[in-house]
PDB file of N, CA and C in Angstrom:
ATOM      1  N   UNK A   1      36.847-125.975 112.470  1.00  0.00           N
ATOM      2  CA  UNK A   1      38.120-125.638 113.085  1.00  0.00           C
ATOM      3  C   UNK A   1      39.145-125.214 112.035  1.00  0.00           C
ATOM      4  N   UNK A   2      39.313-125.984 110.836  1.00  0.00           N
ATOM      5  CA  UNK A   2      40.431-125.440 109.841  1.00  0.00           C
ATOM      6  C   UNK A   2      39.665-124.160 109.363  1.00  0.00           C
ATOM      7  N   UNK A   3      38.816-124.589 109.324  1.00  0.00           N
ATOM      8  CA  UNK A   3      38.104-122.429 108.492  1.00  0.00           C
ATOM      9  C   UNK A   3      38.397-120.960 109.583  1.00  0.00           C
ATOM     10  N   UNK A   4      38.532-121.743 111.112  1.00  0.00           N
ATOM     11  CA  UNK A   4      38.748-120.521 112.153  1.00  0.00           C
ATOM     12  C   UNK A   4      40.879-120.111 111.869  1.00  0.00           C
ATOM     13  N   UNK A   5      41.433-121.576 111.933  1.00  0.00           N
ATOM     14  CA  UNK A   5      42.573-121.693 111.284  1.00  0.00           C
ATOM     15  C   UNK A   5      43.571-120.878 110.110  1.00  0.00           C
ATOM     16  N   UNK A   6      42.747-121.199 108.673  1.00  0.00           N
ATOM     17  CA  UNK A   6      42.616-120.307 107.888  1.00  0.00           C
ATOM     18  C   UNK A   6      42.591-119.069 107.651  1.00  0.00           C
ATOM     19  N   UNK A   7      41.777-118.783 108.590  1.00  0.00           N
ATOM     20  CA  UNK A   7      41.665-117.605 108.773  1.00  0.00           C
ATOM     21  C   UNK A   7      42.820-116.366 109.633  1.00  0.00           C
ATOM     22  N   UNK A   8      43.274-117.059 110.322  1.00  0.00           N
ATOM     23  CA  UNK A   8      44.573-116.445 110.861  1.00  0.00           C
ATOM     24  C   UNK A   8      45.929-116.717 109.819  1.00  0.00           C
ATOM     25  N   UNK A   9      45.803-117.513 109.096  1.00  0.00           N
ATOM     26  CA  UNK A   9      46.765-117.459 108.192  1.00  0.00           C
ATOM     27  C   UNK A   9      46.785-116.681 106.618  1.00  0.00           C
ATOM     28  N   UNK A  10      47.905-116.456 105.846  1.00  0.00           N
ATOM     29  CA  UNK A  10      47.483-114.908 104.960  1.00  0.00           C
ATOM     30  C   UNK A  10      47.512-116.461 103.634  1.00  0.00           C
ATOM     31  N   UNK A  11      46.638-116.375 103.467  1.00  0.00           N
ATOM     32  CA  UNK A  11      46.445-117.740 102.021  1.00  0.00           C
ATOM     33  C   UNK A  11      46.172-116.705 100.857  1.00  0.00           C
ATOM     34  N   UNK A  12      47.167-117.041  99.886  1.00  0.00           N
ATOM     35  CA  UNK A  12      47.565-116.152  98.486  1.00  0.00           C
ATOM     36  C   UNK A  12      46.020-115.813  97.846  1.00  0.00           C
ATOM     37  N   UNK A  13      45.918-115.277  96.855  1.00  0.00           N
ATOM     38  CA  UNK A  13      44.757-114.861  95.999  1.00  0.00           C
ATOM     39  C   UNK A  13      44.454-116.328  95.291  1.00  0.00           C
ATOM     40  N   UNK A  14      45.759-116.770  94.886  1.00  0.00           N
ATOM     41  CA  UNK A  14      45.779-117.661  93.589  1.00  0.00           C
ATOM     42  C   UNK A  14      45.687-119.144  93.902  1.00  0.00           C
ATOM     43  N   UNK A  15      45.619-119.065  95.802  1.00  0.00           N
ATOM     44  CA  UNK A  15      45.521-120.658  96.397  1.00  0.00           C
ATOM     45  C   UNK A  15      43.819-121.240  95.222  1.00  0.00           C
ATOM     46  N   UNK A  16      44.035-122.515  95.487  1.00  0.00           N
ATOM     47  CA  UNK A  16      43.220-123.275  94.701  1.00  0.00           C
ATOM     48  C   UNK A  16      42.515-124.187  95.531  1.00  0.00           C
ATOM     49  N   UNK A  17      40.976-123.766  96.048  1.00  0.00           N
ATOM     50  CA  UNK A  17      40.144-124.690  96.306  1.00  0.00           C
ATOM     51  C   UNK A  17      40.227-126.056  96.146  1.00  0.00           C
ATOM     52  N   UNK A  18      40.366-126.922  97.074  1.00  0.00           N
ATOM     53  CA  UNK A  18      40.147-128.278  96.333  1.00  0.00           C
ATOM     54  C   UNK A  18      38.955-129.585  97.520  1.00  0.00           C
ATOM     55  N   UNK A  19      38.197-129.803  97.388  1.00  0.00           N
ATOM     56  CA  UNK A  19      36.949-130.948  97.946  1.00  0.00           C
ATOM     57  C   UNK A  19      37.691-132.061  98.180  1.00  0.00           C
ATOM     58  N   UNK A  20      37.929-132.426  99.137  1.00  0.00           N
ATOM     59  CA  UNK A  20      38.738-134.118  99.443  1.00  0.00           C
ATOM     60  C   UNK A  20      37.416-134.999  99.048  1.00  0.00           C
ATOM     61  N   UNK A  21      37.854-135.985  98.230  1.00  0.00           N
ATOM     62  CA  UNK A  21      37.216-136.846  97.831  1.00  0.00           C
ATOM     63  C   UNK A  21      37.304-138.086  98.174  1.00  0.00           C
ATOM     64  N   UNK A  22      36.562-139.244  98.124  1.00  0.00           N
ATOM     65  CA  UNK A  22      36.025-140.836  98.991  1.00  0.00           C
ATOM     66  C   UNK A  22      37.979-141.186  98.737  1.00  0.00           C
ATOM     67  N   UNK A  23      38.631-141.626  99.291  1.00  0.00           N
ATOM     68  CA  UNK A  23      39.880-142.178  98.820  1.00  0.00           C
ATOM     69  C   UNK A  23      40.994-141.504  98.999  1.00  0.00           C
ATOM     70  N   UNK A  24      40.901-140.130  98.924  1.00  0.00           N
ATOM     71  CA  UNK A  24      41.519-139.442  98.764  1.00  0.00           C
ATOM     72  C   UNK A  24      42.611-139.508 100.255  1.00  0.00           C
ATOM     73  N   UNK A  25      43.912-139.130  99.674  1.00  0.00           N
ATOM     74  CA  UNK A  25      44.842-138.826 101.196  1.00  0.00           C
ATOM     75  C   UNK A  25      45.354-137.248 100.102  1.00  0.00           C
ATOM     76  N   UNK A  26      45.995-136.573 101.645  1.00  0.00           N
ATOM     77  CA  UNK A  26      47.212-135.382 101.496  1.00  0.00           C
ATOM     78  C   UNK A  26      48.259-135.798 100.552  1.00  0.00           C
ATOM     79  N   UNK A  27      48.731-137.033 100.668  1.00  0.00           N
ATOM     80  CA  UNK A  27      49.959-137.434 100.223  1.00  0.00           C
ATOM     81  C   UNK A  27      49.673-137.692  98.708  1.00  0.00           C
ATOM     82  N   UNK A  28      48.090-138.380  98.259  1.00  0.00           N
ATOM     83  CA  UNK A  28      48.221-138.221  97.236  1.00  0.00           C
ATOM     84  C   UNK A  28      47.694-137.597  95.991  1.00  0.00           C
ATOM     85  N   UNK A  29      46.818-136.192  97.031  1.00  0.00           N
ATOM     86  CA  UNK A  29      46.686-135.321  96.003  1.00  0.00           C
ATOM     87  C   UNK A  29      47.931-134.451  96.002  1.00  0.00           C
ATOM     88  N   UNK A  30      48.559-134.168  96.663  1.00  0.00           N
ATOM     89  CA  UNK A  30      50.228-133.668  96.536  1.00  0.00           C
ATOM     90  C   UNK A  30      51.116-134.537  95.403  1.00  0.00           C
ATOM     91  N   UNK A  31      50.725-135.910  95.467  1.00  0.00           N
ATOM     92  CA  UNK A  31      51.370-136.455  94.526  1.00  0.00           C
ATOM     93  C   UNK A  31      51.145-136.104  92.843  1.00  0.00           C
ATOM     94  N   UNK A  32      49.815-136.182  92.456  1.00  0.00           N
ATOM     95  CA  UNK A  32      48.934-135.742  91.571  1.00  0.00           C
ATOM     96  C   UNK A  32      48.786-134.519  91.276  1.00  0.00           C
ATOM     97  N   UNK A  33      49.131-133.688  91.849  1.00  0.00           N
ATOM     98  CA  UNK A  33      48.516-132.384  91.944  1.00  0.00           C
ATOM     99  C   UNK A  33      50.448-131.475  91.333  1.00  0.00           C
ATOM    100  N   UNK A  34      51.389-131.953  92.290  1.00  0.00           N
ATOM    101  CA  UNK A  34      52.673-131.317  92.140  1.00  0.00           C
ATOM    102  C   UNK A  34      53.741-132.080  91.873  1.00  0.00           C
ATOM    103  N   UNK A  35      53.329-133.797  91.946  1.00  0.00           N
ATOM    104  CA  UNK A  35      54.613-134.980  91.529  1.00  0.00           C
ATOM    105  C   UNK A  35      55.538-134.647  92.934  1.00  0.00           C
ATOM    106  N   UNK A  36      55.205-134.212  94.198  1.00  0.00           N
ATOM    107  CA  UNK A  36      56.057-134.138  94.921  1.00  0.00           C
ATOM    108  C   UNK A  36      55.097-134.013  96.109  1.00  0.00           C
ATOM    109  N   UNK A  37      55.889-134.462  97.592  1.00  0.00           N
ATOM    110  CA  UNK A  37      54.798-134.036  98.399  1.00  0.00           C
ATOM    111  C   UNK A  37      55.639-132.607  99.542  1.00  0.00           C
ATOM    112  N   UNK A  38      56.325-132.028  98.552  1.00  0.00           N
ATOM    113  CA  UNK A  38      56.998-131.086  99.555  1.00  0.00           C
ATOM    114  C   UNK A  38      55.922-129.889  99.842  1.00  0.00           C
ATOM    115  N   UNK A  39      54.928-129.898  98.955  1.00  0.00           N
ATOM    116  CA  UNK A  39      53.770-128.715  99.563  1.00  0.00           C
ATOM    117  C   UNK A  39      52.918-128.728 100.948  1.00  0.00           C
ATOM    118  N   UNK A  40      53.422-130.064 101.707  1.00  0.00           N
ATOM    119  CA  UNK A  40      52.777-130.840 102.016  1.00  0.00           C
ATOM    120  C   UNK A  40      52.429-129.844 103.734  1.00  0.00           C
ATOM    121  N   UNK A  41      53.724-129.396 104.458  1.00  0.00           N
ATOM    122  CA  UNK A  41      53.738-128.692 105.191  1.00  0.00           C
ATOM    123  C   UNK A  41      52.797-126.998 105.182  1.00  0.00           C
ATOM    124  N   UNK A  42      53.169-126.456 103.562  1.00  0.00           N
ATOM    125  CA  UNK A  42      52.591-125.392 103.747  1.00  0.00           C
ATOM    126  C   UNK A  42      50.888-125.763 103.654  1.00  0.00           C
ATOM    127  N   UNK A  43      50.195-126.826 102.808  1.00  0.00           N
ATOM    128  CA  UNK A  43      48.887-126.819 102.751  1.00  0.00           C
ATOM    129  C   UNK A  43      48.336-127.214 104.591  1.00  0.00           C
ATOM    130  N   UNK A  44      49.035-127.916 105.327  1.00  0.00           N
ATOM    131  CA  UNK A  44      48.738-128.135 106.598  1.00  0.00           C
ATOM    132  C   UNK A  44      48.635-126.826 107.117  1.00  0.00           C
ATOM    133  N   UNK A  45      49.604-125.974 106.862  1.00  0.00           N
ATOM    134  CA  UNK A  45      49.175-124.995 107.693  1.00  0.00           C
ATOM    135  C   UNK A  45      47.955-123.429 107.525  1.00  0.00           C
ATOM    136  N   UNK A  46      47.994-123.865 106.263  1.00  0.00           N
ATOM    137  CA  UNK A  46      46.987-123.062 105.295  1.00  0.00           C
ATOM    138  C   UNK A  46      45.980-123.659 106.143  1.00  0.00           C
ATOM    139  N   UNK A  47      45.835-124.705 105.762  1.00  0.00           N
ATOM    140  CA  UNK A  47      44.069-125.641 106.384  1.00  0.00           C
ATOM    141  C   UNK A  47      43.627-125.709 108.010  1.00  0.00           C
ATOM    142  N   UNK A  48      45.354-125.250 108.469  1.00  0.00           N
ATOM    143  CA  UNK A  48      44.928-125.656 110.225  1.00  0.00           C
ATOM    144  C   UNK A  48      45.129-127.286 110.870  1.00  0.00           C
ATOM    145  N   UNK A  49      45.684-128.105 109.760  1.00  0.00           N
ATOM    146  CA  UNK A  49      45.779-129.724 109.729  1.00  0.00           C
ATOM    147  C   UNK A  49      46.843-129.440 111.044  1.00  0.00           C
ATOM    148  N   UNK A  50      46.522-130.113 111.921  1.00  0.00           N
ATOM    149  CA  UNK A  50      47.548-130.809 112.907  1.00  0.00           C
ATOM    150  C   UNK A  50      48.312-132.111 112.562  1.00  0.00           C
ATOM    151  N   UNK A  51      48.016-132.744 111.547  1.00  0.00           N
ATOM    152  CA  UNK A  51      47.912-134.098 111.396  1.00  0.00           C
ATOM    153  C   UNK A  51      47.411-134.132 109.958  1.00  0.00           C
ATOM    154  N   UNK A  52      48.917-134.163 109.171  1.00  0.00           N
ATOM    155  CA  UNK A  52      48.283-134.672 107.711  1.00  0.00           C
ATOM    156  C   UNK A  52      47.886-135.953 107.338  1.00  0.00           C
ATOM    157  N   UNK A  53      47.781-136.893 108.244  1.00  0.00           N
ATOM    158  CA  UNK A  53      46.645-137.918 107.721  1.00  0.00           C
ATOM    159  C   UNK A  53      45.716-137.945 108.077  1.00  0.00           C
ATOM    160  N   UNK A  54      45.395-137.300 108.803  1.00  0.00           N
ATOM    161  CA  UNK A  54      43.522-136.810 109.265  1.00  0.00           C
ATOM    162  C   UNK A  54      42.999-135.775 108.172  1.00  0.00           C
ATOM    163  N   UNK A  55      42.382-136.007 107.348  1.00  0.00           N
ATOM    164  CA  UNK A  55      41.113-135.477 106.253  1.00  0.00           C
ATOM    165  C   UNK A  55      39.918-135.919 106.481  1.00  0.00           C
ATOM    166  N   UNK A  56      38.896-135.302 105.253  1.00  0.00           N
ATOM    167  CA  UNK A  56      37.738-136.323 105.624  1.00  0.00           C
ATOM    168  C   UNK A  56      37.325-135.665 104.142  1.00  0.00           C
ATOM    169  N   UNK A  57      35.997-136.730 103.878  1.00  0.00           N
ATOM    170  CA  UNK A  57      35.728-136.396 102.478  1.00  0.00           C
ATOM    171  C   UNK A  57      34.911-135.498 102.616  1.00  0.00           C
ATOM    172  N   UNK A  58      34.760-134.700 101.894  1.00  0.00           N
ATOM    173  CA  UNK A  58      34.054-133.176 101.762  1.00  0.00           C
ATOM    174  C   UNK A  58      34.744-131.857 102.165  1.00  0.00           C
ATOM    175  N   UNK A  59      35.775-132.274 103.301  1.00  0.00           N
ATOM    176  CA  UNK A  59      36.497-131.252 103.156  1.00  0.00           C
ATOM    177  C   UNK A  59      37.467-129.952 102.356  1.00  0.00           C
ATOM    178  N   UNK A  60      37.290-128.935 102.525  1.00  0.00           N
ATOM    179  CA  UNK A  60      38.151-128.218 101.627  1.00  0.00           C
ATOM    180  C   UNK A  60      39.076-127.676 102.138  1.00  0.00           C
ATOM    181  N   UNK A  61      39.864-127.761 101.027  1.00  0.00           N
ATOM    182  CA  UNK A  61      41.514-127.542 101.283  1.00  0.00           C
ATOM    183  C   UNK A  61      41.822-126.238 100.573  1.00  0.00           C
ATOM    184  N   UNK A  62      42.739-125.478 101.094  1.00  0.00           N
ATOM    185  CA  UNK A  62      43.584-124.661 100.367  1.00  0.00           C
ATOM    186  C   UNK A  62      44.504-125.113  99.398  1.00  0.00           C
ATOM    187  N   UNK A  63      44.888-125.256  98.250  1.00  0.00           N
ATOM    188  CA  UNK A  63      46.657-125.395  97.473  1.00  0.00           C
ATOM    189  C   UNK A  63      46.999-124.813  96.955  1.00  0.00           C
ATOM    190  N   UNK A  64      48.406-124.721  96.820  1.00  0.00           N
ATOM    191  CA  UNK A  64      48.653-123.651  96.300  1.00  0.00           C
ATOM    192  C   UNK A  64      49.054-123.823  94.863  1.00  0.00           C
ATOM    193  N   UNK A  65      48.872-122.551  93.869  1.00  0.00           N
ATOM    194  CA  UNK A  65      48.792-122.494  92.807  1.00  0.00           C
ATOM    195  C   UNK A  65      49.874-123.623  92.218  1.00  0.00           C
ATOM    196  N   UNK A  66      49.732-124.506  91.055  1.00  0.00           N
ATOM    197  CA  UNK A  66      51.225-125.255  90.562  1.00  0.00           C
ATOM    198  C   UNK A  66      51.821-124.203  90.268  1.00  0.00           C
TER     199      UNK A  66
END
């Protein structure tokens, strides 16, 4: 469903792959990733997330470049 998602949305050249991993939340690879979680809206909508605390591990995410 986020890959049909994705796909209607225009995601930059320079977005950055990323694999959700065992542990992992939105909030804190946003934390890690940018020290902020204000990206937090645009990666939801890149991915198709209805619900940024619903992930799962293996999933891939769009982010966008730091």
């Amino acid at each position: 469903m986020a890959a049909q998602a994705a796909a209607s949305v225009q995601i930059p050249a320079d977005a950055v792959k990323h694999v959700v991993q065992e542990g992992e939340t939105l909030y804190g690879i946003c934390m890690e990733q940018y020290h902020s979680m204000a990206q937090i809206p645009q990666i939801c909508a890149w991915n198709g997330l209805a619900d940024e605390n619903h992930i799962s591990v293996g999933q891939e995410l769009y982010l966008p470049a730091k």
